[in-house]
C-alpha atoms as a PDB file:
ATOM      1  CA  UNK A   1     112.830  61.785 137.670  1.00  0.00           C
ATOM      2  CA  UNK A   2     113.362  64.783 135.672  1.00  0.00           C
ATOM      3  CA  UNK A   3     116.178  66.391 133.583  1.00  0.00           C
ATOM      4  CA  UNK A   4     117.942  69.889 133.697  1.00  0.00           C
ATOM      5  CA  UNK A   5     119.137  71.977 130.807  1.00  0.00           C
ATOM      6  CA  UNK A   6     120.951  75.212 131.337  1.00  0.00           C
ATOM      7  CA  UNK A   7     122.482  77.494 128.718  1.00  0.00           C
ATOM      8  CA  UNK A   8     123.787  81.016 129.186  1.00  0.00           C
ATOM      9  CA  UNK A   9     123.558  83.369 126.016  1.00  0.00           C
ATOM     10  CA  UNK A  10     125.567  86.676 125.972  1.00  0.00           C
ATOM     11  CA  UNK A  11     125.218  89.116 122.419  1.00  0.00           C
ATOM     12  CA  UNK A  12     126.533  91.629 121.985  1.00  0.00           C
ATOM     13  CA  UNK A  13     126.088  94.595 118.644  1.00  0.00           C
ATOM     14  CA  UNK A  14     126.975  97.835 116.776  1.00  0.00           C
ATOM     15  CA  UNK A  15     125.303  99.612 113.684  1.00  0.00           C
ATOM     16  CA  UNK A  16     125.927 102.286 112.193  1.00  0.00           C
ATOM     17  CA  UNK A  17     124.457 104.493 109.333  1.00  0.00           C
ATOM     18  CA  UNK A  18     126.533 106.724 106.948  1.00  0.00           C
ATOM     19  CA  UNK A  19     124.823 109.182 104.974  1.00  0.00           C
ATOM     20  CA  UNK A  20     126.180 109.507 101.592  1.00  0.00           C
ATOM     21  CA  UNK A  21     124.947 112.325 100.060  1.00  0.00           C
ATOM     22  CA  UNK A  22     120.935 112.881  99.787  1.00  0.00           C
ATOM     23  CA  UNK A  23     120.653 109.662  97.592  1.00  0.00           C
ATOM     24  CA  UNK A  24     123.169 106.883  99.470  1.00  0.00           C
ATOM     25  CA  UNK A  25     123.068 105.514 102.955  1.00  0.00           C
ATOM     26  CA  UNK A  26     126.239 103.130 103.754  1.00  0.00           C
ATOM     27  CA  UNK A  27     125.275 101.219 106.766  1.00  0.00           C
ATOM     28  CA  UNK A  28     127.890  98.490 108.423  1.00  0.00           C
ATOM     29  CA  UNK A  29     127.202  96.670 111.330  1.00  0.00           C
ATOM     30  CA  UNK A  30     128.758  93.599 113.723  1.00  0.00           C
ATOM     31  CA  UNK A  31     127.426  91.577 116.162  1.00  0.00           C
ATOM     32  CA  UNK A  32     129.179  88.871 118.769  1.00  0.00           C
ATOM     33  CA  UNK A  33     127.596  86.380 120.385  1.00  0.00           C
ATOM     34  CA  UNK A  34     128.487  83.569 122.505  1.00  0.00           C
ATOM     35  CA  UNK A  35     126.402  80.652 124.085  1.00  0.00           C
ATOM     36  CA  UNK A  36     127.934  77.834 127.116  1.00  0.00           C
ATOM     37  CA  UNK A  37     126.002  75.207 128.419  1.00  0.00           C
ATOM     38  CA  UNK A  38     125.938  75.223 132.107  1.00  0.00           C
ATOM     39  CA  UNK A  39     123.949  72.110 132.851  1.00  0.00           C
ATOM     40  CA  UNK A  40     122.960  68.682 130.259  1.00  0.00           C
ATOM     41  CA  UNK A  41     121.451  65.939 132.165  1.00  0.00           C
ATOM     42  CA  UNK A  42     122.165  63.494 129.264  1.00  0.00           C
ATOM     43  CA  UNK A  43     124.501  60.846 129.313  1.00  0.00           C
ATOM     44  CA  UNK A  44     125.880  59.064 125.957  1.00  0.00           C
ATOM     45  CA  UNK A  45     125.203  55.889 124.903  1.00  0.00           C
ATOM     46  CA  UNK A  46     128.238  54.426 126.997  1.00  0.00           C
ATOM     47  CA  UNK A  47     126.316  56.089 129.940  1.00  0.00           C
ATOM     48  CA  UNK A  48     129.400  58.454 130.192  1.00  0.00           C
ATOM     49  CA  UNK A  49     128.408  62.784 130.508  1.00  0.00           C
ATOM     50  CA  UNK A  50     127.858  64.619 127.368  1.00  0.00           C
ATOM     51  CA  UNK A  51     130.564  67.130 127.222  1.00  0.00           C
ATOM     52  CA  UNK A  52     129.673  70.950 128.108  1.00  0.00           C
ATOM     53  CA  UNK A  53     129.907  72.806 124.849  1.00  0.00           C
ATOM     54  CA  UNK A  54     130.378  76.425 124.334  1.00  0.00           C
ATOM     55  CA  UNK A  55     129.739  78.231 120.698  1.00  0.00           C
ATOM     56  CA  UNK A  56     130.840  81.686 119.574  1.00  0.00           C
ATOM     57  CA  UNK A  57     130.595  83.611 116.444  1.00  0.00           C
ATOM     58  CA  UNK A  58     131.177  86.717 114.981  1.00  0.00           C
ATOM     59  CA  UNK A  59     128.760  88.423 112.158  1.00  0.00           C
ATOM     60  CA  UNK A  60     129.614  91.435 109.761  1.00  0.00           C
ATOM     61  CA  UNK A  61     127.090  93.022 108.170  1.00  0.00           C
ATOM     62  CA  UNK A  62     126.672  95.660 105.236  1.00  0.00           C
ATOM     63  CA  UNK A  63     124.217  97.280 103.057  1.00  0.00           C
ATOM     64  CA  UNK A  64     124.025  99.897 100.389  1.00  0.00           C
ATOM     65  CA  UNK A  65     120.682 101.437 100.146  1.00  0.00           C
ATOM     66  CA  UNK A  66     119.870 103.890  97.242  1.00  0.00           C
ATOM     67  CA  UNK A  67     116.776 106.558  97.765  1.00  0.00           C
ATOM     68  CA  UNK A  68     114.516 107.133  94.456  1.00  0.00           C
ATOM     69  CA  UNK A  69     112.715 109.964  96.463  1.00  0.00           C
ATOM     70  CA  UNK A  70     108.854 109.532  96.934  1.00  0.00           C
ATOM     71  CA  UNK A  71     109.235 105.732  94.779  1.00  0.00           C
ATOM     72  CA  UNK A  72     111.434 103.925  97.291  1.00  0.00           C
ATOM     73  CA  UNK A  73     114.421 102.691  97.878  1.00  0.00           C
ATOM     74  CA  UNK A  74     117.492  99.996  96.214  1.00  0.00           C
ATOM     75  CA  UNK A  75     119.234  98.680  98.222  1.00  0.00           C
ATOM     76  CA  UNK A  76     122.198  95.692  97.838  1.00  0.00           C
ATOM     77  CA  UNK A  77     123.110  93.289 101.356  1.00  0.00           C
ATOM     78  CA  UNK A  78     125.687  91.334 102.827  1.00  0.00           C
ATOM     79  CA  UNK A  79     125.671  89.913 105.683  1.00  0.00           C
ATOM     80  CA  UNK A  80     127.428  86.836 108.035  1.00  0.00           C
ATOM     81  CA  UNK A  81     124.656  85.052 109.890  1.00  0.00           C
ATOM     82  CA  UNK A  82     125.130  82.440 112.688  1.00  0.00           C
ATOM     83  CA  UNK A  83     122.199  79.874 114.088  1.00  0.00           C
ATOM     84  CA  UNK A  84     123.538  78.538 117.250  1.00  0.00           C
ATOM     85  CA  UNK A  85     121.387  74.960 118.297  1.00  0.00           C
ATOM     86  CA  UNK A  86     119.247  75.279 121.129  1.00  0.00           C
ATOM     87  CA  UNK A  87     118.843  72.976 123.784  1.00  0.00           C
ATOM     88  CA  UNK A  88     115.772  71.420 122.092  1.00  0.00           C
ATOM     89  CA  UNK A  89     117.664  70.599 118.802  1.00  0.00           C
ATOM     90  CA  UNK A  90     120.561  69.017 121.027  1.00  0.00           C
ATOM     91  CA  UNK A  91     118.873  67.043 123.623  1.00  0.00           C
ATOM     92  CA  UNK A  92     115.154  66.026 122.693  1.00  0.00           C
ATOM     93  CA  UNK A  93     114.410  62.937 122.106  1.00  0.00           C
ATOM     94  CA  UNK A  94     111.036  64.418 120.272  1.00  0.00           C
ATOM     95  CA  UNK A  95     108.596  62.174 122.089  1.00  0.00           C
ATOM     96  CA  UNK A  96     110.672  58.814 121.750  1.00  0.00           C
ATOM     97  CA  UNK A  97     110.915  59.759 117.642  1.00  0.00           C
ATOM     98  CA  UNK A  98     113.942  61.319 117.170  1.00  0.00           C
ATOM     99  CA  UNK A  99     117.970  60.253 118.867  1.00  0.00           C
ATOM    100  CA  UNK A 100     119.566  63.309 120.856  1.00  0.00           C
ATOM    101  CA  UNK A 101     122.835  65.224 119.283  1.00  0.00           C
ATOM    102  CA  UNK A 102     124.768  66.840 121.958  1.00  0.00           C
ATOM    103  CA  UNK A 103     127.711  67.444 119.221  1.00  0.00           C
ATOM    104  CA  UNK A 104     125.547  69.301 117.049  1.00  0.00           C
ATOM    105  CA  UNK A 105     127.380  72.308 115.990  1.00  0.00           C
ATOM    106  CA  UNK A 106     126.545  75.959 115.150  1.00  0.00           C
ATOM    107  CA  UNK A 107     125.596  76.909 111.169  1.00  0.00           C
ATOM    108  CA  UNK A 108     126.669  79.792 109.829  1.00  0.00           C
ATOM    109  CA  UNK A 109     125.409  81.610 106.334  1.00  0.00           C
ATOM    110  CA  UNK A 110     126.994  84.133 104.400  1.00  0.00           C
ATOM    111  CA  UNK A 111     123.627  86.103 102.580  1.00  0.00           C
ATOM    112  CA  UNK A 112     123.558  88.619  99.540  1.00  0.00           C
ATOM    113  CA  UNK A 113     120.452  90.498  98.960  1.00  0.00           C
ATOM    114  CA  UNK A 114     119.308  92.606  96.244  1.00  0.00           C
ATOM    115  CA  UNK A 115     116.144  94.368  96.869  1.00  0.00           C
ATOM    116  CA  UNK A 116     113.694  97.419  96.330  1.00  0.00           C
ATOM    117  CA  UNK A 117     111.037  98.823  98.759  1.00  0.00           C
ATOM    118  CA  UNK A 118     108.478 101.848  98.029  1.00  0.00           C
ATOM    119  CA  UNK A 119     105.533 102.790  96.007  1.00  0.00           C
ATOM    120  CA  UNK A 120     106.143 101.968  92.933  1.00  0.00           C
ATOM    121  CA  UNK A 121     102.309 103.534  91.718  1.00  0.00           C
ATOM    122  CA  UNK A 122     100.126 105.355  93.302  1.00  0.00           C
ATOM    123  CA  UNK A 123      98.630 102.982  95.473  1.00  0.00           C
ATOM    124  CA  UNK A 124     100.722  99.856  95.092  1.00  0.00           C
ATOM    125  CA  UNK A 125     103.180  99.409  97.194  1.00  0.00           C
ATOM    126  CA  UNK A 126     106.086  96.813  96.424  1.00  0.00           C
ATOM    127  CA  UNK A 127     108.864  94.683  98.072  1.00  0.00           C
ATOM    128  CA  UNK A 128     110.833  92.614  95.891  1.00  0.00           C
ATOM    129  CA  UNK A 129     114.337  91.208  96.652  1.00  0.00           C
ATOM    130  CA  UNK A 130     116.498  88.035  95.229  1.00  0.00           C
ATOM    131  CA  UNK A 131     118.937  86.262  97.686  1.00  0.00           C
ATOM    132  CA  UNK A 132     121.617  83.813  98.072  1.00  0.00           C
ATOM    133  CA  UNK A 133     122.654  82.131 100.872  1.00  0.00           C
ATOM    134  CA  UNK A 134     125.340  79.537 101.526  1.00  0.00           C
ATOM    135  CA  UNK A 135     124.772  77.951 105.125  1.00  0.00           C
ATOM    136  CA  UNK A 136     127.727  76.127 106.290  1.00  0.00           C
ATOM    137  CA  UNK A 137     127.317  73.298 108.937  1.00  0.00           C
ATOM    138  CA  UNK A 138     123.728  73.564 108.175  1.00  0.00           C
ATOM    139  CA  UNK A 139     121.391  72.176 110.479  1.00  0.00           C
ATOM    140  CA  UNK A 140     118.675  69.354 109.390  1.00  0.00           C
ATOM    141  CA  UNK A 141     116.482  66.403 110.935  1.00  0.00           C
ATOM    142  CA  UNK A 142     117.941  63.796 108.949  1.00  0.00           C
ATOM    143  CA  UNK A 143     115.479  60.782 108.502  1.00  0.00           C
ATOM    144  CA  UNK A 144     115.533  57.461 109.469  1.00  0.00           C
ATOM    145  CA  UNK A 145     118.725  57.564 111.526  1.00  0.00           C
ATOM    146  CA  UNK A 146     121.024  53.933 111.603  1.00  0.00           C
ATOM    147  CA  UNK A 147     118.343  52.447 110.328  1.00  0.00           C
ATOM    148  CA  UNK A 148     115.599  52.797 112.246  1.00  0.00           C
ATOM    149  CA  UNK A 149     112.307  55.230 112.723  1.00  0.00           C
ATOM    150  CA  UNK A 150     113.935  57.854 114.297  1.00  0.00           C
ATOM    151  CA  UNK A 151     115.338  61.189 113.171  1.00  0.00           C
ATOM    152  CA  UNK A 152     118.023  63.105 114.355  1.00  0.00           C
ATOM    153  CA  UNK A 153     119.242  66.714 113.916  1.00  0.00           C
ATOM    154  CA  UNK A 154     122.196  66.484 112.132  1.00  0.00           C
ATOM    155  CA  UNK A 155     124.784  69.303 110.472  1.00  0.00           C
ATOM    156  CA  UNK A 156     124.431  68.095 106.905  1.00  0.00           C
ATOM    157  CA  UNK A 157     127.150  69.794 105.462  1.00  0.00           C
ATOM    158  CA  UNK A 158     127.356  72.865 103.084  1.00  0.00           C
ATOM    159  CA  UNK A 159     124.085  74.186 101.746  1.00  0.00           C
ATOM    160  CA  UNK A 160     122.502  76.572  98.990  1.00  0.00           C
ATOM    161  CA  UNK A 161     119.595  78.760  98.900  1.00  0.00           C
ATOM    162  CA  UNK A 162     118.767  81.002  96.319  1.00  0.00           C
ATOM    163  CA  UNK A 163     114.915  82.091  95.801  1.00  0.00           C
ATOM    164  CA  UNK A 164     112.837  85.209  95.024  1.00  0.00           C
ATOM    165  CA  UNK A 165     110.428  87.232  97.261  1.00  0.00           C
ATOM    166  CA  UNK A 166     107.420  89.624  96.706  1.00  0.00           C
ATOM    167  CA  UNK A 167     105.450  91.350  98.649  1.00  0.00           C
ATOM    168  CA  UNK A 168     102.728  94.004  97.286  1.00  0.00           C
ATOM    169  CA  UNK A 169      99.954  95.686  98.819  1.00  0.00           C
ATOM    170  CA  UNK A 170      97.384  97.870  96.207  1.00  0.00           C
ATOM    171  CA  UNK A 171      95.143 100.311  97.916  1.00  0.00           C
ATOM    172  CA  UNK A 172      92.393  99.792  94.958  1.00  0.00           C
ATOM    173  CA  UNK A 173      89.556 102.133  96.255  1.00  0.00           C
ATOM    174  CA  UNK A 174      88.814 103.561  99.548  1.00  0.00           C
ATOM    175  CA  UNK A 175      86.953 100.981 100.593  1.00  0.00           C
ATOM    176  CA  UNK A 176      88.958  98.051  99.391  1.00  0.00           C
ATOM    177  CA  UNK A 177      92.302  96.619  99.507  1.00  0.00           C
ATOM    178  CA  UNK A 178      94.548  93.768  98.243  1.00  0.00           C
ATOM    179  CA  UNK A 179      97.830  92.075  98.518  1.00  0.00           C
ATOM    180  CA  UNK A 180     100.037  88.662  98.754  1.00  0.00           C
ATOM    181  CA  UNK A 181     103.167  87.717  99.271  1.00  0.00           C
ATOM    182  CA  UNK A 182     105.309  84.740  97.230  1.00  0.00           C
ATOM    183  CA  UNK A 183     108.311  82.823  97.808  1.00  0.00           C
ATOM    184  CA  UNK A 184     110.334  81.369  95.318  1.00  0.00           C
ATOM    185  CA  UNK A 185     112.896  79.049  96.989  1.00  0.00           C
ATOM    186  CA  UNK A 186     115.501  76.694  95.612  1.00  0.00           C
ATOM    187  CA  UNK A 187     117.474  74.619  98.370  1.00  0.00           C
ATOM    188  CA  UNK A 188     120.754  72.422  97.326  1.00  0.00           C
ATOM    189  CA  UNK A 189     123.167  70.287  99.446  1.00  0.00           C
ATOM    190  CA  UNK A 190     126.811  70.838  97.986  1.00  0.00           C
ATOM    191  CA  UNK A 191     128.115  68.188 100.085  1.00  0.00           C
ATOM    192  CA  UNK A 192     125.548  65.734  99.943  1.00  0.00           C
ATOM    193  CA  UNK A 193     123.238  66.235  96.773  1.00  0.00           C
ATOM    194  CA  UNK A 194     121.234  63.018  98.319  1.00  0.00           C
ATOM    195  CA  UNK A 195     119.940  64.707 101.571  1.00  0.00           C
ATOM    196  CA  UNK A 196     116.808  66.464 100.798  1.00  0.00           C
ATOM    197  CA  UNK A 197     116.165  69.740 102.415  1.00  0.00           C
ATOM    198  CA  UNK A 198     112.998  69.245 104.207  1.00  0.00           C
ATOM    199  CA  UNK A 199     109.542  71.415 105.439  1.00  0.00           C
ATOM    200  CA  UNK A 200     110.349  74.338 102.323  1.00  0.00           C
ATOM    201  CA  UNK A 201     108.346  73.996  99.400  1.00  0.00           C
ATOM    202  CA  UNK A 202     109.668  75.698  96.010  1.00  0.00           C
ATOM    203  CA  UNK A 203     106.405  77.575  95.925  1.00  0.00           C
ATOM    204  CA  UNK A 204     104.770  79.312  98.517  1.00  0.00           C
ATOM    205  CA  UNK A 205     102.814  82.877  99.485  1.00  0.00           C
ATOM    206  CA  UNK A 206      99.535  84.085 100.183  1.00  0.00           C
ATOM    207  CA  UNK A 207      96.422  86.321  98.824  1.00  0.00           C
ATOM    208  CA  UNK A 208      94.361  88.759 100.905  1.00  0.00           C
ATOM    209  CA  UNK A 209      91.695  91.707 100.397  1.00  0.00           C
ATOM    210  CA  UNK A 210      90.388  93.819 102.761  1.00  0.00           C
ATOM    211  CA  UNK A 211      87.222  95.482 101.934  1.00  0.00           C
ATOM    212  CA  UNK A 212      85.201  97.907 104.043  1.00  0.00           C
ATOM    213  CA  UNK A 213      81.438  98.067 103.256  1.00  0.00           C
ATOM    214  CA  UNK A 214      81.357 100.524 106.532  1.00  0.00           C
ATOM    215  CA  UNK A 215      83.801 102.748 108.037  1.00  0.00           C
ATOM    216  CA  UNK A 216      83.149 100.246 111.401  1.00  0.00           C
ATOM    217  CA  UNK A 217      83.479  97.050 109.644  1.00  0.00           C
ATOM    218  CA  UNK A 218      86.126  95.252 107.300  1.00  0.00           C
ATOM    219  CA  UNK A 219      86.087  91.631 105.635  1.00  0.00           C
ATOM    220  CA  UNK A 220      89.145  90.094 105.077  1.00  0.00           C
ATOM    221  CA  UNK A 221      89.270  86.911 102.371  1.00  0.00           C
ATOM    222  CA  UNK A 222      92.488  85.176 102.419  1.00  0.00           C
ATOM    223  CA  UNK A 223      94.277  82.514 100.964  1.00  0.00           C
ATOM    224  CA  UNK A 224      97.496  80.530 101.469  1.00  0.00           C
ATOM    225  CA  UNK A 225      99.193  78.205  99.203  1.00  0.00           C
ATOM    226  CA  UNK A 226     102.008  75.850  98.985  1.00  0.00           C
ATOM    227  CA  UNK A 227     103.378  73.758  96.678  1.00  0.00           C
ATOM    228  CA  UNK A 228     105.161  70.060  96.914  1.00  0.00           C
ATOM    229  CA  UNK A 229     108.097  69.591  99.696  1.00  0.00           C
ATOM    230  CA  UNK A 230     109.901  67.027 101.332  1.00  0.00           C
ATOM    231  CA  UNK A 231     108.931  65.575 104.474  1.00  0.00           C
ATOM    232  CA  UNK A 232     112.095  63.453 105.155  1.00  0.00           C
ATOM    233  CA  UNK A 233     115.399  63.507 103.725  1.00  0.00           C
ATOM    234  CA  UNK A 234     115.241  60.455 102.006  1.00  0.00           C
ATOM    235  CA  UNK A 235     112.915  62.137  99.003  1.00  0.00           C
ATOM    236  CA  UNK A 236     109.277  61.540 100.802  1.00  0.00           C
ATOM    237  CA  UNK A 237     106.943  64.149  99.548  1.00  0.00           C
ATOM    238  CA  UNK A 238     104.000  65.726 100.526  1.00  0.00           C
ATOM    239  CA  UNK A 239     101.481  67.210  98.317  1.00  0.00           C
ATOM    240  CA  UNK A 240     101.272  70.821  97.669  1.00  0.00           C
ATOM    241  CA  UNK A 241      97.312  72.597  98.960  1.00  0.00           C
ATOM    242  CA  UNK A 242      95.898  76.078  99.246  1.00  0.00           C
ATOM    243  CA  UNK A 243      93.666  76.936 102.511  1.00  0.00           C
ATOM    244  CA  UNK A 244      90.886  79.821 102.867  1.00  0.00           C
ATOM    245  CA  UNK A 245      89.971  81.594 105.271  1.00  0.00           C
ATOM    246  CA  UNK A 246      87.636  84.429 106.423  1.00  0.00           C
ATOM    247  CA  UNK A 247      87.364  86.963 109.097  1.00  0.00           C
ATOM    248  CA  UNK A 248      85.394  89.966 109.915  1.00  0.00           C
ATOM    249  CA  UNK A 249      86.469  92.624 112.106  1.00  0.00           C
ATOM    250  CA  UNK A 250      84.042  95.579 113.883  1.00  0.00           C
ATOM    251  CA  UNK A 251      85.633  98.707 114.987  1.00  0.00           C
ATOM    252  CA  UNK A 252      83.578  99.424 118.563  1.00  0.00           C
ATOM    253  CA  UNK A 253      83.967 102.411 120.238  1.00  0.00           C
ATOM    254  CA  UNK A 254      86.753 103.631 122.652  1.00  0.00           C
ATOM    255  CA  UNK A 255      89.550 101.471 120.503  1.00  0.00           C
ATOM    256  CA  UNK A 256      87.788  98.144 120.804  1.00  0.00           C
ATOM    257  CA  UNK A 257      88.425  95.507 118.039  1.00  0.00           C
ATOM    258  CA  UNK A 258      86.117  92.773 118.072  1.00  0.00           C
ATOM    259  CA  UNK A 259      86.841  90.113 115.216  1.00  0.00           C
ATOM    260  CA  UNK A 260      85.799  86.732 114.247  1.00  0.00           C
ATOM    261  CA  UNK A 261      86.611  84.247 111.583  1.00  0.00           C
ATOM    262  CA  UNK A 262      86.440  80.629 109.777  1.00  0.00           C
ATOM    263  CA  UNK A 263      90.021  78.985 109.215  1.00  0.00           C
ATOM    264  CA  UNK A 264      90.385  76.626 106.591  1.00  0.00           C
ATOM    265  CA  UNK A 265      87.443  77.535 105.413  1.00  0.00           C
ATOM    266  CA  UNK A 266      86.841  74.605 103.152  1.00  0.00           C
ATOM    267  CA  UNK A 267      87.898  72.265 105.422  1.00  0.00           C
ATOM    268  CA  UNK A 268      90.892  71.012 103.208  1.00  0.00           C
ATOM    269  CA  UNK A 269      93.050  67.775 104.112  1.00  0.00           C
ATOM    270  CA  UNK A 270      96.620  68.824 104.356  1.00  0.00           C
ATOM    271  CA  UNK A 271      99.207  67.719 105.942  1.00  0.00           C
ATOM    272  CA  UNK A 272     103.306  69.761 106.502  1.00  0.00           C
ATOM    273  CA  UNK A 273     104.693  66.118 108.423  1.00  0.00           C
ATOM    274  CA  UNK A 274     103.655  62.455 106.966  1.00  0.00           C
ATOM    275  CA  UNK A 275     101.065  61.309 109.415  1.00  0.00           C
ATOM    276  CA  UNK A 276     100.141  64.302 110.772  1.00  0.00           C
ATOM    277  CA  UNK A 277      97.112  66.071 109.232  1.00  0.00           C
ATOM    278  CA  UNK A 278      96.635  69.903 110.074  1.00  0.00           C
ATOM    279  CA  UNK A 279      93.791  71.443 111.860  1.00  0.00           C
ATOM    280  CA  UNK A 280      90.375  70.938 109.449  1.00  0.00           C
ATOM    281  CA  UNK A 281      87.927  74.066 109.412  1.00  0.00           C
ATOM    282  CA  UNK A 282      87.966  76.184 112.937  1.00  0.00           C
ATOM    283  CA  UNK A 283      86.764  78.676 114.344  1.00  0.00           C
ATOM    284  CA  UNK A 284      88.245  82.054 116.473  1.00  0.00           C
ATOM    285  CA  UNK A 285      86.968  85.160 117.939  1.00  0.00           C
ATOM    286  CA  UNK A 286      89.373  87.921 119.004  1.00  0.00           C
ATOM    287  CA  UNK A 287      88.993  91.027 121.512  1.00  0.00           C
ATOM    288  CA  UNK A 288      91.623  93.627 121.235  1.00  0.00           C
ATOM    289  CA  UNK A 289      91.903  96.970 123.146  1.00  0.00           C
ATOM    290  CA  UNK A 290      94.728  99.470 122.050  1.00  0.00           C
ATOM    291  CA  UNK A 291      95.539 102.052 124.505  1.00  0.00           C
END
C-alpha cells in the first residue's frame, strides 16, 4: 500500500521602488500566501483522519537603501517572514525515526537588517550586514519525543536570532583572487531556554582563492569551517571541523568548461547528525557548455 499527500499553494506579491532623490531608494513591498491540504493519508493514533489544515499569512516588507556613489550602498530592512510546514515536516515518519505532526503550525519572523554592499577599495569588494530575527511558532525536531528514540517536528515556541555576516571578495592581481564568507550566529528560545536550537553552529564560513597560472586554466583552493552545534535538543554536541578541497577548471574552446576536483581533501571525519559521518575524500568531474 501506499500513501497520498496533496497540498495546493497560491502566493501572491507587490514591490515597489521609490526613488528619493539621487542618494535614497524607499522600497515597500507585500506578499500573501496561502497553502490547503487537499489529501493526508494519515490517520491519528486513535486511527481517526488527521484534520485538513489550511495556513495563510500576510508579509510586509521595507527597506531604506542609501547610495555612496562608486563605494556602495547602506541600506536598513524590515521585513515579516512566514515558513509554512511542508508535507514532509507534517507527515514523515523519517524512516521509522521520527513521530508525524499533522498540527504543526506555520512560523512566522519579524527580521531587521542593517547592511552595506560595494567596493569598499579598489579591488575588495564587501558585504557586511547584522540581523535580528524573532521567529514565532518556530519550527524544530525536538529530540527524544515521550521518551523514546524518536524525534518529532515540533513549534517550540518564541525564538531569537541575532548574528553577523561577511562576505568579501579581493581581486589581488590579475591572475589571482580571494574571498570567504563568515557567519556569526546566536540562537535563543524565549519560551523554553532548555530546548537547544539544533544543526547552526555559532561559527561558520568559508575561504577560497582563485588563481590563474593561464588565461585557459584556474585553481581554486577552498576551505570550509564550522564550529561546535547541537545535534539534539537535549544539549548533544557535535564537534566543530574544517574541510579542503581542490578543483581545477580548463576553459576549452567554443564555451566549454571542463573541471575536476578532490572534496574533503584530507579526508577529515566529521559528522552534522550523531551517527552519521559525512562523505570522506571524493572525487567529481564537471562538463559545462554555456550557450
Amino acid at each position: 500500500s501506499h500513501f497520498i499527500f496533496e497540498d495546493r499553494t497560491i502566493s501572491a506579491g507587490l514591490e515597489d521602488t521609490w526613488h528619493l532623490g539621487e542618494s535614497w531608494d524607499f522600497q515597500v513591498g507585500a506578499a500573501y500566501d496561502w497553502r490547503k491540504t487537499l489529501r493526508a493519508d494519515q490517520v491519528n493514533p486513535d486511527n481517526t483522519p488527521v484534520a485538513l489544515t489550511t495556513f495563510d499569512s500576510f508579509n510586509p516588507e521595507a527597506g531604506l537603501f542609501y547610495k555612496l556613489g562608486k563605494l556602495g550602498t547602506l541600506h536598513g530592512t524590515v521585513a515579516r517572514k512566514s515558513r509554512f510546514p511542508t508535507i514532509k515536516d507534517r507527515y514523515s515518519y523519517k524512516f521509522n525515526t521520527a513521530f508525524p505532526n499533522a498540527d504543526l503550525k506555520p512560523e512566522n519572523v519579524m527580521h531587521y537588517e542593517l547592511g552595506y554592499d560595494g567596493e569598499l577599495l579598489p579591488g575588495l569588494t564587501l558585504h557586511p550586514s547584522v540581523y535580528y530575527s524573532r521567529i514565532h511558532d518556530a519550527i524544530q525536531s525536538v529530540s527524544k519525543v515521550n521518551g523514546t528514540t524518536r524525534s518529532q517536528n515540533q513549534n517550540v515556541g518564541t525564538v531569537d536570532n541575532c548574528g553577523f555576516d561577511l562576505g568579501l571578495d579581493y581581486a589581488a592581481a590579475k591572475w589571482a583572487r580571494i574571498g570567504g564568507s563568515y557567519t556569526y550566529l546566536h540562537q535563543k528560545n524565549v519560551t523554553n531556554p532548555a530546548i537547544e536550537a539544533t544543526d547552526t553552529p555559532v561559527h561558520s564560513g568559508m575561504l577560497y582563492g582563485e588563481f590563474r597560472p593561464m588565461e585557459w586554466l584556474s585553481v581554486v583552493p577552498s576551505v570550509t569551517f564550522s564550529s561546535w552545534r547541537y545535534a539534539e535538543t537535549t544539549g548533544a554536541k557535535l564537534g566543530g571541523f574544517a574541510t579542503t578541497g581542490l578543483k581545477a577548471i580548463v576553459r576549452l574552446p567554443h564555451d566549454i568548461e571542463l573541471s575536476a576536483g578532490v572534496g574533503n581533501l584530507f579526508d577529515k571525519n566529521y559528522a552534522l547528525q550523531l551517527g552519521y559521518p559525512e562523505e570522506g575524500r571524493n572525487y567529481y568531474v564537471n562538463l559545462r557548455y554555456s550557450f
